[in-house]
C-alpha atoms as a PDB file:
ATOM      1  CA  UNK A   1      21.297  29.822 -30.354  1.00  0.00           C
ATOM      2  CA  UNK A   2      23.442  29.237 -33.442  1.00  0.00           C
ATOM      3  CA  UNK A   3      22.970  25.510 -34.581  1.00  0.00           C
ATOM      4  CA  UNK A   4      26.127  23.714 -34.548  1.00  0.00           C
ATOM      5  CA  UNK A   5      25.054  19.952 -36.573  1.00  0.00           C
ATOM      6  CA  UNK A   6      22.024  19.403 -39.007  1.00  0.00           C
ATOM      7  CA  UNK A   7      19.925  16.659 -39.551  1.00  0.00           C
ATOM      8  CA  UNK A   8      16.869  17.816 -41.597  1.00  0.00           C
ATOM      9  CA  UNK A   9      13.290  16.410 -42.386  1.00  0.00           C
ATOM     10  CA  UNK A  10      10.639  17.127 -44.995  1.00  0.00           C
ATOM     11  CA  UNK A  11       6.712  17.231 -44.232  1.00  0.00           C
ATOM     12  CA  UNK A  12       5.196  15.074 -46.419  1.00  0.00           C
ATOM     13  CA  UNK A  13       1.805  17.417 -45.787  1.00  0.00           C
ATOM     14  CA  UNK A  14       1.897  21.191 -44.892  1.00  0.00           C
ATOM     15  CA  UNK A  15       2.541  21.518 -41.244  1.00  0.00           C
ATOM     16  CA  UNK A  16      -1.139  23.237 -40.272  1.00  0.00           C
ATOM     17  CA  UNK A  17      -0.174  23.910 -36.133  1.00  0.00           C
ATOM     18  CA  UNK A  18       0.262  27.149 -35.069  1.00  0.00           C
ATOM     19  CA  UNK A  19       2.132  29.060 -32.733  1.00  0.00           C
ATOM     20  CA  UNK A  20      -0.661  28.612 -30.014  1.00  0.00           C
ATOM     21  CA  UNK A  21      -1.560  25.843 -31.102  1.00  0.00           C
ATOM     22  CA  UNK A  22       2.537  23.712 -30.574  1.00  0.00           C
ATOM     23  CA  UNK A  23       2.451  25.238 -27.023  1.00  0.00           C
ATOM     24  CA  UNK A  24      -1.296  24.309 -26.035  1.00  0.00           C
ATOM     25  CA  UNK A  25       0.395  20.106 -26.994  1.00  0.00           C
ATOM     26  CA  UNK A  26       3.842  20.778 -25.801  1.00  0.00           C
ATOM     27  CA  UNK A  27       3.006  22.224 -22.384  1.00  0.00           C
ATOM     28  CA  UNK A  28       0.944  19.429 -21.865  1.00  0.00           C
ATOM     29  CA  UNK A  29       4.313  16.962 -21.911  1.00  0.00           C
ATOM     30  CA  UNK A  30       6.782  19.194 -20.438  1.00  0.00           C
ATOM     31  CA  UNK A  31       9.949  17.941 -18.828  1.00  0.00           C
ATOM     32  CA  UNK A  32      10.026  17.110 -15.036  1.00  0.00           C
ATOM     33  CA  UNK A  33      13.121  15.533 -13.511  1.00  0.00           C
ATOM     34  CA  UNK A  34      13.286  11.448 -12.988  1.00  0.00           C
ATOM     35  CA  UNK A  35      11.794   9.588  -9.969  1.00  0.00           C
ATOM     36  CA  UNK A  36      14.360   7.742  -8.022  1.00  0.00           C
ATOM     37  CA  UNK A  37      13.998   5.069  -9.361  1.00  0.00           C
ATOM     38  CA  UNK A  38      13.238   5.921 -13.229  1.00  0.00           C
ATOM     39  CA  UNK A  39      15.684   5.473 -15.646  1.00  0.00           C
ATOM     40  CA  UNK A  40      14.981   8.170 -17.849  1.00  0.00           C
ATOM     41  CA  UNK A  41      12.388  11.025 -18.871  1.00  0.00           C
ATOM     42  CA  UNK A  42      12.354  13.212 -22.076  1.00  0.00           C
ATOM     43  CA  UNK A  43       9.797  16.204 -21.949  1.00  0.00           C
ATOM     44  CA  UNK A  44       9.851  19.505 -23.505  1.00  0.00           C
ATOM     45  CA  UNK A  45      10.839  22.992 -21.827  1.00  0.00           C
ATOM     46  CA  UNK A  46      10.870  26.825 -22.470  1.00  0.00           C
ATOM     47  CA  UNK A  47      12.435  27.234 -25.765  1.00  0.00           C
ATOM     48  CA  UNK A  48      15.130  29.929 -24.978  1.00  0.00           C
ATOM     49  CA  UNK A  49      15.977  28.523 -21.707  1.00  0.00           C
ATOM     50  CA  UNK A  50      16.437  30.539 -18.868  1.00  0.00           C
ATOM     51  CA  UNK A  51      15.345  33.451 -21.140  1.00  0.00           C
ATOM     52  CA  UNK A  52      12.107  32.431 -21.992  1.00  0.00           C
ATOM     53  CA  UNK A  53       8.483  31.836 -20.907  1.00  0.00           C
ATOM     54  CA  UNK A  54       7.121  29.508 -23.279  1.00  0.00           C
ATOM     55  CA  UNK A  55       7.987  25.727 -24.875  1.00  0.00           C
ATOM     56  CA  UNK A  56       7.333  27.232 -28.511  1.00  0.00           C
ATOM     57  CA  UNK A  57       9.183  30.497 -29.671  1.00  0.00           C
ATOM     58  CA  UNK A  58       8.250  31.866 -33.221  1.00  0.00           C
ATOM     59  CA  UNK A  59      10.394  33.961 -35.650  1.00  0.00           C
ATOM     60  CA  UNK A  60       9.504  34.667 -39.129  1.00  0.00           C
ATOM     61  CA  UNK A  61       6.902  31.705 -38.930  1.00  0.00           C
ATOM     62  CA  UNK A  62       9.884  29.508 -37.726  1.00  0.00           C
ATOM     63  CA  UNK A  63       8.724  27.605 -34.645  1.00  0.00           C
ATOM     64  CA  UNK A  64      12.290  26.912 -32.137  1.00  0.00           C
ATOM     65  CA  UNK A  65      11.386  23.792 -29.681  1.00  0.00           C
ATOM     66  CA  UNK A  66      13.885  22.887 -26.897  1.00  0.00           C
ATOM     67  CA  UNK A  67      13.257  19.095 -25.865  1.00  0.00           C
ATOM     68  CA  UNK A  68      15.095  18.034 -22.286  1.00  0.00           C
ATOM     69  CA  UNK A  69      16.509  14.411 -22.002  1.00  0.00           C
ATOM     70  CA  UNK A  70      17.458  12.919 -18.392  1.00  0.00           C
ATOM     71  CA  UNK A  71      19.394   9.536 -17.927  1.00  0.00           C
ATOM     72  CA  UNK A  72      20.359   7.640 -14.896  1.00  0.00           C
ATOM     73  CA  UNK A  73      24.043   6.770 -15.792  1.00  0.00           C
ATOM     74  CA  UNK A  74      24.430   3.169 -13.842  1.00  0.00           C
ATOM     75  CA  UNK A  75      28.269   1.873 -14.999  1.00  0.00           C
ATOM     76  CA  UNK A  76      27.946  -1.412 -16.135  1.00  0.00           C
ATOM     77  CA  UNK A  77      31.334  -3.323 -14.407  1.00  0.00           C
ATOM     78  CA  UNK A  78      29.486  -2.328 -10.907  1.00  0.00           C
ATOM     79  CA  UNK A  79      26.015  -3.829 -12.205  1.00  0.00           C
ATOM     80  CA  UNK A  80      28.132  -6.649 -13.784  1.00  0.00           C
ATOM     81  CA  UNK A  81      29.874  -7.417 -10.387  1.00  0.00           C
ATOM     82  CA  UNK A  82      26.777  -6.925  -8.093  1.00  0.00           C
ATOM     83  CA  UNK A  83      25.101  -9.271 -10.880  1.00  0.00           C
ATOM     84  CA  UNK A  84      27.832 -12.291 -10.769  1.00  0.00           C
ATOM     85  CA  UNK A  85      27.803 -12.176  -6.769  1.00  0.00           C
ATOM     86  CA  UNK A  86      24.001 -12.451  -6.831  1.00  0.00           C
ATOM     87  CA  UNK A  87      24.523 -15.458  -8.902  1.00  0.00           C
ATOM     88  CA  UNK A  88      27.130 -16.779  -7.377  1.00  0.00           C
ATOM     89  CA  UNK A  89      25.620 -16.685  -3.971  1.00  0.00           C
ATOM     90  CA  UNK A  90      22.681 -18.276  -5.221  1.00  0.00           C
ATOM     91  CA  UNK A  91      24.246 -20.924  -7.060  1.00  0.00           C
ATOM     92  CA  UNK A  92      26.461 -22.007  -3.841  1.00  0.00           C
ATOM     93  CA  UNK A  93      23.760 -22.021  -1.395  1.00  0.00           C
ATOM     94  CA  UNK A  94      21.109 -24.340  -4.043  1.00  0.00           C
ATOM     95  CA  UNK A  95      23.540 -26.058  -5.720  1.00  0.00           C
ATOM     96  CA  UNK A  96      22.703 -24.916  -9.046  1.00  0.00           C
ATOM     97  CA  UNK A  97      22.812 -23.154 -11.922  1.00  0.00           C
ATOM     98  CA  UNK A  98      21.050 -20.127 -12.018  1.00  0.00           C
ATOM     99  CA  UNK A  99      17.800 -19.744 -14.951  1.00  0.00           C
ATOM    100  CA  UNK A 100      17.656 -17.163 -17.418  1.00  0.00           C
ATOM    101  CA  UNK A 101      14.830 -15.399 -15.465  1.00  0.00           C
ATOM    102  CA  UNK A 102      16.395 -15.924 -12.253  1.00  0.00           C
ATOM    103  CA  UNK A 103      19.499 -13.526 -14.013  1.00  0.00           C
ATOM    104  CA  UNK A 104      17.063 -11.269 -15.383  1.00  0.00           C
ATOM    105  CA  UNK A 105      15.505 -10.978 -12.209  1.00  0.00           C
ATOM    106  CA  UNK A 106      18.368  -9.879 -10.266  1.00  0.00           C
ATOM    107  CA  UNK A 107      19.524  -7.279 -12.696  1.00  0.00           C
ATOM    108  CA  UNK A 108      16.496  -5.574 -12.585  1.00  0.00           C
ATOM    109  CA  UNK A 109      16.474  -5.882  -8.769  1.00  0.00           C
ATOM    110  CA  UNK A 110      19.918  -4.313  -8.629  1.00  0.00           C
ATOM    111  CA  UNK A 111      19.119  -1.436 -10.979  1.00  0.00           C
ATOM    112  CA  UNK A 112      16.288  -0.385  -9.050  1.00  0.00           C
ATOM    113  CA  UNK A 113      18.779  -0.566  -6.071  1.00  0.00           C
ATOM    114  CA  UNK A 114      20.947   1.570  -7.877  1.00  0.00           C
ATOM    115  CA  UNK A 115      18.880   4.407  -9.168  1.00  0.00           C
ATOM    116  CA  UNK A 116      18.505   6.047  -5.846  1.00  0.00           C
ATOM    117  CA  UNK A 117      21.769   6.891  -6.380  1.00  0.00           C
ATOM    118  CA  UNK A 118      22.862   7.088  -9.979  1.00  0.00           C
ATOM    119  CA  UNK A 119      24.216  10.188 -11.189  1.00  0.00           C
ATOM    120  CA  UNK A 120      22.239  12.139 -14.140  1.00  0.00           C
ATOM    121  CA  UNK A 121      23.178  13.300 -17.334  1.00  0.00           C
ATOM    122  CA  UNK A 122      20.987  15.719 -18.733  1.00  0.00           C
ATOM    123  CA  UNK A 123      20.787  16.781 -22.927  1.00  0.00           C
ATOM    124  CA  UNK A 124      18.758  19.869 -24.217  1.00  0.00           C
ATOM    125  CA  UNK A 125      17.821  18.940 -28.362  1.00  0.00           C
ATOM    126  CA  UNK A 126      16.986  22.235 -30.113  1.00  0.00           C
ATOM    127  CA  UNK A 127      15.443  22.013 -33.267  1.00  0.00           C
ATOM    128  CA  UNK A 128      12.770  24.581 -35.534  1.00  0.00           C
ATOM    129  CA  UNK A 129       9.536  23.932 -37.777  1.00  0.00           C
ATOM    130  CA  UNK A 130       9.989  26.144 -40.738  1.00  0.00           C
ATOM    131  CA  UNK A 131       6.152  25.403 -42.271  1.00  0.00           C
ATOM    132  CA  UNK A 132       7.556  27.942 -45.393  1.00  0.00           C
ATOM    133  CA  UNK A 133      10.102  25.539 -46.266  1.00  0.00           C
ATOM    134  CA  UNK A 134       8.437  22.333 -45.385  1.00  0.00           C
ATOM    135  CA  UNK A 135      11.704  21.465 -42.865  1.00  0.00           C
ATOM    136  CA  UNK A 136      12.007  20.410 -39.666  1.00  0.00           C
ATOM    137  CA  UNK A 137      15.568  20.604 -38.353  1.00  0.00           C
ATOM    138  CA  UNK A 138      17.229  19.901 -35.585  1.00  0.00           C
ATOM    139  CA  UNK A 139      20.245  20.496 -33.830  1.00  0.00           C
ATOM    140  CA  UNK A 140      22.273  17.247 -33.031  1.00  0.00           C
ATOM    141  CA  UNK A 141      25.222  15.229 -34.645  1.00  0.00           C
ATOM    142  CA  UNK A 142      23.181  12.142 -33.813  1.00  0.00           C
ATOM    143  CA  UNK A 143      20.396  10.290 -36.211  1.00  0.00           C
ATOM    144  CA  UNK A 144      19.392   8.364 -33.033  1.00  0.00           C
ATOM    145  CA  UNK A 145      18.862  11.721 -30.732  1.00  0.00           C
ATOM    146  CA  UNK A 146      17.092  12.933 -34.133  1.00  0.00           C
ATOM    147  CA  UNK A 147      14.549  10.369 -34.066  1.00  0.00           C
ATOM    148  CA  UNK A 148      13.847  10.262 -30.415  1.00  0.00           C
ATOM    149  CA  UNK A 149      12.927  14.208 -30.756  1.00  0.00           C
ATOM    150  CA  UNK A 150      10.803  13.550 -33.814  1.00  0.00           C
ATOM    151  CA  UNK A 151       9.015  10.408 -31.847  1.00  0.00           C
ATOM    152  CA  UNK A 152       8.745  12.505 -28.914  1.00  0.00           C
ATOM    153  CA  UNK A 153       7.159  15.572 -31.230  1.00  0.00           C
ATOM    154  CA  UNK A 154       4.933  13.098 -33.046  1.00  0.00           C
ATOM    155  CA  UNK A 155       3.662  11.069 -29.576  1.00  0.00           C
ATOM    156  CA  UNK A 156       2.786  14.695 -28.794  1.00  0.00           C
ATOM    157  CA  UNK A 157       0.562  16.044 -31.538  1.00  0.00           C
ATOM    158  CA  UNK A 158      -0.674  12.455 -32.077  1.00  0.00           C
ATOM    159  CA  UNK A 159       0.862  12.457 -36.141  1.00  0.00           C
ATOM    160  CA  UNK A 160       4.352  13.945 -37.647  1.00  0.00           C
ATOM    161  CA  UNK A 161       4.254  13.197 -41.346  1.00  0.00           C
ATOM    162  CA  UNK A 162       7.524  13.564 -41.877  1.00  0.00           C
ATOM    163  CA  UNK A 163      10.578  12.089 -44.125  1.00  0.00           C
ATOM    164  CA  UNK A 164      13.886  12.236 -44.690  1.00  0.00           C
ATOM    165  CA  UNK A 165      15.959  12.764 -48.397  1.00  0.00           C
ATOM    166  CA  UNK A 166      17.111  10.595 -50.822  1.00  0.00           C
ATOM    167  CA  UNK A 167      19.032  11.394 -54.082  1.00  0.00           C
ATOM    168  CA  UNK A 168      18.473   9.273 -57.140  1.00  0.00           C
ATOM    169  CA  UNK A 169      22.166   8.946 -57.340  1.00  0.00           C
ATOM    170  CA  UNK A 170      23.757   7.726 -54.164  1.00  0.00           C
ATOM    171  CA  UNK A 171      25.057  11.006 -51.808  1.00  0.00           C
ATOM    172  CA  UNK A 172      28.444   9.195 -51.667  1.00  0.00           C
ATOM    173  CA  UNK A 173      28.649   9.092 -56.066  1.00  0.00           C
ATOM    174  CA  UNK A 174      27.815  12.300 -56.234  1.00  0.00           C
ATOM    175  CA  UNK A 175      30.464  13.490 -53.398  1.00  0.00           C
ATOM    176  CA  UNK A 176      32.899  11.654 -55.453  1.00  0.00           C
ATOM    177  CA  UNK A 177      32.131  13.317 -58.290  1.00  0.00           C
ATOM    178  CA  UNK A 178      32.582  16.774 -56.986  1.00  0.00           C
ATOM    179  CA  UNK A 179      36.072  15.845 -56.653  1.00  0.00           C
ATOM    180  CA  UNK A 180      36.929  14.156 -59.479  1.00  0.00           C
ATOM    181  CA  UNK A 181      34.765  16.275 -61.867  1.00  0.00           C
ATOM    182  CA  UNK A 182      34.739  19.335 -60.140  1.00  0.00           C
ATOM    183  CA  UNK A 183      31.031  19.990 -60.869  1.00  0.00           C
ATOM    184  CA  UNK A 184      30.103  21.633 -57.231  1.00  0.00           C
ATOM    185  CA  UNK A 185      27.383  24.199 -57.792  1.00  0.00           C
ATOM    186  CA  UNK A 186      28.380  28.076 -58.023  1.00  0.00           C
ATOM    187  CA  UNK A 187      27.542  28.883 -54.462  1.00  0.00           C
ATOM    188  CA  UNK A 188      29.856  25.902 -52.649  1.00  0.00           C
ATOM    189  CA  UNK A 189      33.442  25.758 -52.478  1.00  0.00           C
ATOM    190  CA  UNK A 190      35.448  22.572 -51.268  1.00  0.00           C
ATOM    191  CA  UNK A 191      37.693  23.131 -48.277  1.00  0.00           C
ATOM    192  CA  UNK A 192      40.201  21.233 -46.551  1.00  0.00           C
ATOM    193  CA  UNK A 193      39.003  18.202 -44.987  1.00  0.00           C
ATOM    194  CA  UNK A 194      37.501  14.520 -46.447  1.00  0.00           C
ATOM    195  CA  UNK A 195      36.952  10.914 -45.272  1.00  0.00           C
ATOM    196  CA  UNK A 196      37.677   8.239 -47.989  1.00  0.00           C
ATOM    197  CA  UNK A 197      36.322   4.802 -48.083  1.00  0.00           C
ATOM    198  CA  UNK A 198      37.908   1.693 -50.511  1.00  0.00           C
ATOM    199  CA  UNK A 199      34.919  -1.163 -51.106  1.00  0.00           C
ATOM    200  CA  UNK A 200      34.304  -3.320 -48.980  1.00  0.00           C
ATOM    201  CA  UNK A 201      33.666  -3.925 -45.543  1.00  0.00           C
ATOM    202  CA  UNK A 202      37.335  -3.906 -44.600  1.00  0.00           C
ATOM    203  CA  UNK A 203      38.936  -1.718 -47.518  1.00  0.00           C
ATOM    204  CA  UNK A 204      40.982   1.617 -46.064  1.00  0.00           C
ATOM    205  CA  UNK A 205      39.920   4.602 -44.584  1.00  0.00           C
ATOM    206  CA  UNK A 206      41.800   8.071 -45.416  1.00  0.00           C
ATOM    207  CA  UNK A 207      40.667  10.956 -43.458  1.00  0.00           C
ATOM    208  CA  UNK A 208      42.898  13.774 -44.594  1.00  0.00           C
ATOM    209  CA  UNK A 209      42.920  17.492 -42.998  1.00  0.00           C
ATOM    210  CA  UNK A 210      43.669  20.838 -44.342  1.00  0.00           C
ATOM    211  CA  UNK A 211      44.479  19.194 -47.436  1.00  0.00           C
ATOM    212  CA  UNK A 212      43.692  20.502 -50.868  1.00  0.00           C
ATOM    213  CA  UNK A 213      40.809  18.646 -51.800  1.00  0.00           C
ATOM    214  CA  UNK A 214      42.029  19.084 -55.735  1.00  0.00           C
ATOM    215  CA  UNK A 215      45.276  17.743 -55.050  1.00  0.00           C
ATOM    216  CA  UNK A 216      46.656  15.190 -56.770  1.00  0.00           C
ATOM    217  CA  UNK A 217      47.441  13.516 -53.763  1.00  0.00           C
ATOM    218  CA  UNK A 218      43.506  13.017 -53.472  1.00  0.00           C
ATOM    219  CA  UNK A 219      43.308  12.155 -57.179  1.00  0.00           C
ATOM    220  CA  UNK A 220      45.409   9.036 -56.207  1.00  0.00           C
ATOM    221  CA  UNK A 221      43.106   7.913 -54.300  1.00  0.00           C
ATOM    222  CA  UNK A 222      40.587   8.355 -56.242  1.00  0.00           C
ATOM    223  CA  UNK A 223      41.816   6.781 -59.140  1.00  0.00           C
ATOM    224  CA  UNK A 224      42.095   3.997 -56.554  1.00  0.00           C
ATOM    225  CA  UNK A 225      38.125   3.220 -56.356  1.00  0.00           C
ATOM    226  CA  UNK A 226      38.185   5.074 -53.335  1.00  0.00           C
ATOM    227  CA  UNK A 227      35.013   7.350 -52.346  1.00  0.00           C
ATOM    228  CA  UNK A 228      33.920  10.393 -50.416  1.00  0.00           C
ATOM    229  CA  UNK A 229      31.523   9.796 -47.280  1.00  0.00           C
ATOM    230  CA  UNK A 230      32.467  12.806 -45.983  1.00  0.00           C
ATOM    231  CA  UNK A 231      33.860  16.560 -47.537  1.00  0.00           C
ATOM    232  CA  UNK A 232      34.436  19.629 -46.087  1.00  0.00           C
ATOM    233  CA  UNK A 233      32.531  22.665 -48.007  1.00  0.00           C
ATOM    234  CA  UNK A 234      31.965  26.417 -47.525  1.00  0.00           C
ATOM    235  CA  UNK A 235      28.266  28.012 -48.608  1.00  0.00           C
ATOM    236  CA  UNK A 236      27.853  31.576 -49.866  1.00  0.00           C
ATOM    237  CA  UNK A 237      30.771  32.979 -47.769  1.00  0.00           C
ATOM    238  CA  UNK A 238      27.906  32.569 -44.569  1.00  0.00           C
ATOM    239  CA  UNK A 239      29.196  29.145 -43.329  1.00  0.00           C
ATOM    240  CA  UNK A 240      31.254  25.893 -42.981  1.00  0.00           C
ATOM    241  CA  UNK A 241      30.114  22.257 -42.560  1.00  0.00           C
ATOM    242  CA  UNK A 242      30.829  18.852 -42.849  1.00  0.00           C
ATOM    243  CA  UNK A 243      28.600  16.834 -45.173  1.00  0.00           C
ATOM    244  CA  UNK A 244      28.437  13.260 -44.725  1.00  0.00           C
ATOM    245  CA  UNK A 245      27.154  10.486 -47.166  1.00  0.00           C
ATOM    246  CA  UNK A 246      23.629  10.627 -44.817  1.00  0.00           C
ATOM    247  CA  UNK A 247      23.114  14.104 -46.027  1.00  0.00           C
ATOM    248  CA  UNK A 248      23.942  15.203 -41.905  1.00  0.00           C
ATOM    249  CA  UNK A 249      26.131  18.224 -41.447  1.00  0.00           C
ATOM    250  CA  UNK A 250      28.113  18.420 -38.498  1.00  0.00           C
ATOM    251  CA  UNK A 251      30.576  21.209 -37.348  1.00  0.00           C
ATOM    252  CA  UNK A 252      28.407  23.986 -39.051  1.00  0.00           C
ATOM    253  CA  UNK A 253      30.476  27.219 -38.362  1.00  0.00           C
ATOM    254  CA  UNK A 254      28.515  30.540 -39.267  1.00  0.00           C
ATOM    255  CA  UNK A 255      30.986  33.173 -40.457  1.00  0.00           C
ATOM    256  CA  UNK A 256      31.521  35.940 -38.130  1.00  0.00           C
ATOM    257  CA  UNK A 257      30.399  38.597 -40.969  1.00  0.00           C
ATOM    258  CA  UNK A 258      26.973  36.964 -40.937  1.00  0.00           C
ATOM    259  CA  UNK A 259      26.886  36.434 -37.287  1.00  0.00           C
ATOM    260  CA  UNK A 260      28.202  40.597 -36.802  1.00  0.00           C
ATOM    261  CA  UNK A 261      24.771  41.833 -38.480  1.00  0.00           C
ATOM    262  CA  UNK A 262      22.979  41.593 -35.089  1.00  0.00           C
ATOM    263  CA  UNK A 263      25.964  43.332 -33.542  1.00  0.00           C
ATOM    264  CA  UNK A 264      23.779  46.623 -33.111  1.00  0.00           C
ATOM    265  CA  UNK A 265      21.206  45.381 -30.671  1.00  0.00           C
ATOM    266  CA  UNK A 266      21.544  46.588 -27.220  1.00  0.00           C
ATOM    267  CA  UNK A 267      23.358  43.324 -25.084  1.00  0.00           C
ATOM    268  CA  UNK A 268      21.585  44.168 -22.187  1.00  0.00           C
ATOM    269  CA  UNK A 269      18.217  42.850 -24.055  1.00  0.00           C
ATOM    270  CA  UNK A 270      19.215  39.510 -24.195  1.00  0.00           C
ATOM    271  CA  UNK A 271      15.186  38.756 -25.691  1.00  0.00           C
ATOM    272  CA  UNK A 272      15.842  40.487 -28.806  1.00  0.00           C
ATOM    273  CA  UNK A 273      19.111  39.504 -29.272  1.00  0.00           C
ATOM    274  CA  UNK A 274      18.127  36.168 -29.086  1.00  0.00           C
ATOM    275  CA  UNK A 275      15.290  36.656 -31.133  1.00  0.00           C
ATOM    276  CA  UNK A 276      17.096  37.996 -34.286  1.00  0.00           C
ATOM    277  CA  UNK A 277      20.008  35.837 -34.454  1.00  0.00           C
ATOM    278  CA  UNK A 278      17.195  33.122 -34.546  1.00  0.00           C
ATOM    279  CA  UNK A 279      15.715  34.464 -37.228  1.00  0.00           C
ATOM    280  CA  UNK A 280      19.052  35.299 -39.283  1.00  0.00           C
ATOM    281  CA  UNK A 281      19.991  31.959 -38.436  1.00  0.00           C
ATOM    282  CA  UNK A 282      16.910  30.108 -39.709  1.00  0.00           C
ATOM    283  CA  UNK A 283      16.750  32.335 -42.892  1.00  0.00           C
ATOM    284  CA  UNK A 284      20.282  31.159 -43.825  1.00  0.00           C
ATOM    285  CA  UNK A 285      19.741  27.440 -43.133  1.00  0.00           C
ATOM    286  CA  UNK A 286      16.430  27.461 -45.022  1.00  0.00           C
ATOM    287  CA  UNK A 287      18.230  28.983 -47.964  1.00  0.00           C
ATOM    288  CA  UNK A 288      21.595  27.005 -47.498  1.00  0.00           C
ATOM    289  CA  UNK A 289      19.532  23.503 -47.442  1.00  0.00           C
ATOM    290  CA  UNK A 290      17.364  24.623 -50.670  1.00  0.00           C
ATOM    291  CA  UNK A 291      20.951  25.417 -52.333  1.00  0.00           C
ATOM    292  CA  UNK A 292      22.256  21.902 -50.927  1.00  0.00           C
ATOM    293  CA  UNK A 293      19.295  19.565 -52.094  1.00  0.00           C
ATOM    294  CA  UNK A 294      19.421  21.235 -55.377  1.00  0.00           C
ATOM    295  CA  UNK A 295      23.013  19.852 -55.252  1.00  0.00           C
ATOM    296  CA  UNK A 296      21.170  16.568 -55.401  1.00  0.00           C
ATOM    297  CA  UNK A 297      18.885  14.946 -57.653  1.00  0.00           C
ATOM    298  CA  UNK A 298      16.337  14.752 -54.853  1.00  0.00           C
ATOM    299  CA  UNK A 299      13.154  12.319 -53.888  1.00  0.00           C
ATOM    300  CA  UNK A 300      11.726  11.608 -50.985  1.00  0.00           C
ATOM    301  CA  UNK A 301      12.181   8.119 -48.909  1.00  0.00           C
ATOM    302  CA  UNK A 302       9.364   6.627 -47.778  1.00  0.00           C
ATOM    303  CA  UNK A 303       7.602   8.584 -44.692  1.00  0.00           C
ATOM    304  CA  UNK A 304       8.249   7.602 -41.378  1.00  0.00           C
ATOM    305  CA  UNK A 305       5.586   6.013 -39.052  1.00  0.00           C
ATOM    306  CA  UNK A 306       3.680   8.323 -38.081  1.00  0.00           C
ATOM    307  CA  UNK A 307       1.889   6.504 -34.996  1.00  0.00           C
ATOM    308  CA  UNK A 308       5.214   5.650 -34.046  1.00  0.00           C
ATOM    309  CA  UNK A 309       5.912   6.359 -30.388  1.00  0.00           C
END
């Protein structure tokens, strides 16, 4: 249950759908495994998994959606040899080269030959609607996976006014700064771990671990027009994260002393459990991104299309 990457998302309008409401338009899309010969399907299913009954679970008016991902894994040197003995046999027995379209052709012929029996790889994307806090976030170290949950959300409800964050001053500038002017906000501390670009497409890269962040070792390279596109910071002795120069946090660790405050529900109700680390969880993410945009001199980018599919 405990999110482990961030990417997060503003509503550009208040998010009016309630509880009934998400799972009336989510049930009507849920997941259902791929046809022999599909290559994919994306569709949503019962928010706690195995533990729940419904696509939409709600905690402290935070809505948790769980949205399933299936793709046929073909490996591309077998469609690449399959494809160059199509060709070749055709070429030998007309005496010619093969067309464009003729190529096309027989790759799609041979991955619809192959599908039958492709293995699967299957994702889950977790991510909650906090309608308080005008968020949606979601649980992945990938933009790309981010977007195909919020096109798959907004292809469901028909509209998903939503946006990312920009600062006024560039993410990466004000990173920098932290380390060279020490200026972090009360409630962060630096930790051990950075990733430091030179200019330009091919300057160096320094990625340096459990490293004082305030060391003059990192001043050096500082000094040298280097900047920080990633840093390793702690919030409110709750949690640990990577921030990167998108504004995505990856390896968020909750701190067991946070995580310990559910510690006296019964295990054998594995409902409520569930159910309140959700909602501790949530409650310190809403407040831990409020704390981190305020880090930032904050607008909004322009929203994303919301007809998009």
């Amino acid at each position: 249950m405990w999110f482990k990457n961030l990417y997060f998302f503003a509503f550009t309008r208040p998010f009016q759908w309630s509880e009934e409401d998400l799972e009336k338009h989510l049930s009507e899309h849920l997941f259902t495994p791929c046809a022999s010969t599909e290559v994919s399907h994306f569709g949503w299913v019962n928010a706690l998994g195995k533990h729940g009954n419904s696509v939409v679970h709600t905690a402290n008016g935070n809505h948790l959606l769980c949205a399933r991902k299936e793709e046929k894994i073909l490996p591309a040197p077998v469609v690449k040899d399959m494809l160059e003995e199509k060709i070749a046999q055709l070429e030998n027995e007309q005496s010619r080269k093969a067309t464009k379209k003729e190529k096309e052709q027989f790759k799609e012929d041979i991955i619809f030959e192959l599908l039958p029996r492709a293995f699967s790889r299957v994702t889950d994307t977790h991510a909650y609607i906090s309608p308080a806090s005008n968020l949606i976030v979601i649980n992945t170290s990938s933009r790309g996976k981010a977007e195909d949950f919020l096109a798959l959300l907004r292809k469901v409800l028909g509209t998903l006014p939503v946006t990312g964050f920009s600062p006024e001053t560039a993410p990466d500038e004000i990173m920098t700064d932290w380390l060279t002017e020490h200026n972090l906000g009360s409630q962060f501390n630096l930790g051990m771990e950075a990733e430091l670009h030179a200019l330009g497409d091919d300057g160096a890269v320094v990625r340096v671990k459990n490293q004082d962040l305030t060391s003059e070792e990192i001043k050096m390279h500082l000094d040298a027009e280097k900047y920080a596109v990633k840093i390793a910071l702690e919030w409110d002795e709750s949690l640990s994260f990577i921030l990167c120069d998108d504004l995505a946090i990856k390896r968020l660790k909750f701190f067991d002393v946070l995580q310990e405050q559910n510690d006296d529900i019964d295990s054998d109700d594995v409902i409520a459990r569930l159910d309140a680390d959700f909602a501790l969880m949530t409650g310190e993410i809403n407040r831990f991104i409020g704390d981190l945009l305020a880090e930032f001199s904050m607008k909004t980018t322009d929203p994303l299309e919301e007809n998009q599919d």
